[in-house]
Protein backbone atom coordinates (compact mmCIF):
# COMPACT_ATOMS: atom_id res chain seq x y z
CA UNK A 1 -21.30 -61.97 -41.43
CA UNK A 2 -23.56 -60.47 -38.54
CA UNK A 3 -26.99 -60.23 -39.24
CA UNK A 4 -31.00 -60.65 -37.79
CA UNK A 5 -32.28 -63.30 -39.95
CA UNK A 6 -35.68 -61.51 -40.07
CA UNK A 7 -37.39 -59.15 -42.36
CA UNK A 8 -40.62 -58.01 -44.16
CA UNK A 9 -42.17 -60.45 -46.05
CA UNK A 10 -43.87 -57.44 -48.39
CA UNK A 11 -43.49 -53.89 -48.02
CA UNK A 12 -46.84 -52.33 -47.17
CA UNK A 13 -48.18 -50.37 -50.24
CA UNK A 14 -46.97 -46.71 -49.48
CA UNK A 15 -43.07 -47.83 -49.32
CA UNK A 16 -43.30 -50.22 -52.37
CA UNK A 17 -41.91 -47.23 -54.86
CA UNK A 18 -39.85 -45.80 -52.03
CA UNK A 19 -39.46 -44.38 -48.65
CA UNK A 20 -42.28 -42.02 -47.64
CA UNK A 21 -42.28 -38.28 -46.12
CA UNK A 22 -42.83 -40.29 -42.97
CA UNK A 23 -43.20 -43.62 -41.33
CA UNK A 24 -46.94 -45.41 -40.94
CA UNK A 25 -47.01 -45.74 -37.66
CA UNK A 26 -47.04 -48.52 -36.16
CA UNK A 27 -44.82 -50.37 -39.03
CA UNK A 28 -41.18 -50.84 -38.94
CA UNK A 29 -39.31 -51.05 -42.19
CA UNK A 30 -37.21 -53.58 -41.37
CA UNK A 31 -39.20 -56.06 -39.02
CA UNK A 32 -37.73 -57.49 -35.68
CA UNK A 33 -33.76 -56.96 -34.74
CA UNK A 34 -33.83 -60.19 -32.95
CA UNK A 35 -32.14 -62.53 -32.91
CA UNK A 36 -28.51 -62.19 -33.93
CA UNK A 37 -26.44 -64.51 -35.67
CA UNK A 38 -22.82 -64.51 -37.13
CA UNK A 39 -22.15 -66.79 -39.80
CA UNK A 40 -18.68 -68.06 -40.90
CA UNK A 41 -17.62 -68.77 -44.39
CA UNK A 42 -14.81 -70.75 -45.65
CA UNK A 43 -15.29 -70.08 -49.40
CA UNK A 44 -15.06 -66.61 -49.77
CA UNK A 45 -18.99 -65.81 -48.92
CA UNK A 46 -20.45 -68.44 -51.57
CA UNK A 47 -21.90 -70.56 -48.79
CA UNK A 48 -22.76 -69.46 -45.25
CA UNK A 49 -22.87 -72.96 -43.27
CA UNK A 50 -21.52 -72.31 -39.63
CA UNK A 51 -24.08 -69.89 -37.79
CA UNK A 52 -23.75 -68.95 -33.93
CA UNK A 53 -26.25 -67.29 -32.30
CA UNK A 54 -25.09 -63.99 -30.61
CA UNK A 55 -28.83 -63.46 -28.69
CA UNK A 56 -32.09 -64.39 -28.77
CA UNK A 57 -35.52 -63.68 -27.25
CA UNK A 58 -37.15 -60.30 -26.74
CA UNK A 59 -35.08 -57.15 -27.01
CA UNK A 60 -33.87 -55.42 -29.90
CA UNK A 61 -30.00 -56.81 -30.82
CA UNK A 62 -28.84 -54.28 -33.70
CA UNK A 63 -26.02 -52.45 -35.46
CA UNK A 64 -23.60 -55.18 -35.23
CA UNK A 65 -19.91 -54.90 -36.30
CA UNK A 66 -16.94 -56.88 -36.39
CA UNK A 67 -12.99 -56.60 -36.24
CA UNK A 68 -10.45 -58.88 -36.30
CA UNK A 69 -7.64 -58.21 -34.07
CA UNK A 70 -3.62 -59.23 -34.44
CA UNK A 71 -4.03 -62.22 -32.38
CA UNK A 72 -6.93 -63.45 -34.66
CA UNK A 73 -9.31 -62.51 -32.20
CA UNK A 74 -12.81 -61.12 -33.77
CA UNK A 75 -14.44 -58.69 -31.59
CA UNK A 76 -17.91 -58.14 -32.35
CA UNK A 77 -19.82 -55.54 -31.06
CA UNK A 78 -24.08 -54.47 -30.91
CA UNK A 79 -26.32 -52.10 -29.91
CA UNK A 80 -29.18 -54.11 -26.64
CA UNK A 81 -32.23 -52.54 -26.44
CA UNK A 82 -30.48 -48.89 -27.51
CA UNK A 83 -29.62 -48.34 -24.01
CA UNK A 84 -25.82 -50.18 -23.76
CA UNK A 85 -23.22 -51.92 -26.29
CA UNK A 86 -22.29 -55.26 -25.58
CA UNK A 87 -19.02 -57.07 -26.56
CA UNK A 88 -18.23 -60.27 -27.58
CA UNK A 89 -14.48 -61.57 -27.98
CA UNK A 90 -14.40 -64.97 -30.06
CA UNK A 91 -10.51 -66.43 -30.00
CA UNK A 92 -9.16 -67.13 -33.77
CA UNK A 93 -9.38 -70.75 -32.74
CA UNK A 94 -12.78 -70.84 -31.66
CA UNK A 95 -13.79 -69.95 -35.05
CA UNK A 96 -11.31 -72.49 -37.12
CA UNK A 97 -12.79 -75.20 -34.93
CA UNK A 98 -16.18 -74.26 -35.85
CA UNK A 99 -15.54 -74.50 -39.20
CA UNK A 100 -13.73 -77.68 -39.02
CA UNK A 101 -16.90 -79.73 -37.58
């Protein structure tokens, strides 16, 4: 799972029965976009217990997606800042280790 571990503690009054003609501004709907974590299950997504961070610190890390190649290989992918896409390529093994510690 690939995900910013943030959000809005309570939705300001004007989106609590839906979204609005238009934004306040100044608010963002769905808080920060940093940082970014994946998380690994082994239990078919009842518990989440192995978490990597991806990136951290200022910056806005969002739209992440994931595919797992033949080899095993899960390439993750996310928009930095909105101005480039950065990869990430974790080997099959990487990831059963994790989950074995």
């Amino acid at each position: 799972m690939l995900y910013n571990p943030t959000g809005v503690e309570r939705l300001p009054p004007q989106l609590e029965d839906g979204w609005p003609a238009e934004m306040p501004t100044g608010f963002s709907r769905w808080g920060p976009r940093t940082p970014l974590w994946v998380s690994f299950s082994a239990d078919n997504g009842e518990t989440w217990p192995w978490k990597v961070v991806l990136e951290e610190g200022p910056g806005e890390y969002s739209y992440p997606t994931a595919v797992q190649s033949k080899d095993g290989t899960l390439h993750i992918t996310h928009t930095y800042n909105r101005v480039a896409i950065r990869h990430a390529a974790v080997p099959e093994g990487a990831i059963e280790e994790l989950c074995r510690a």
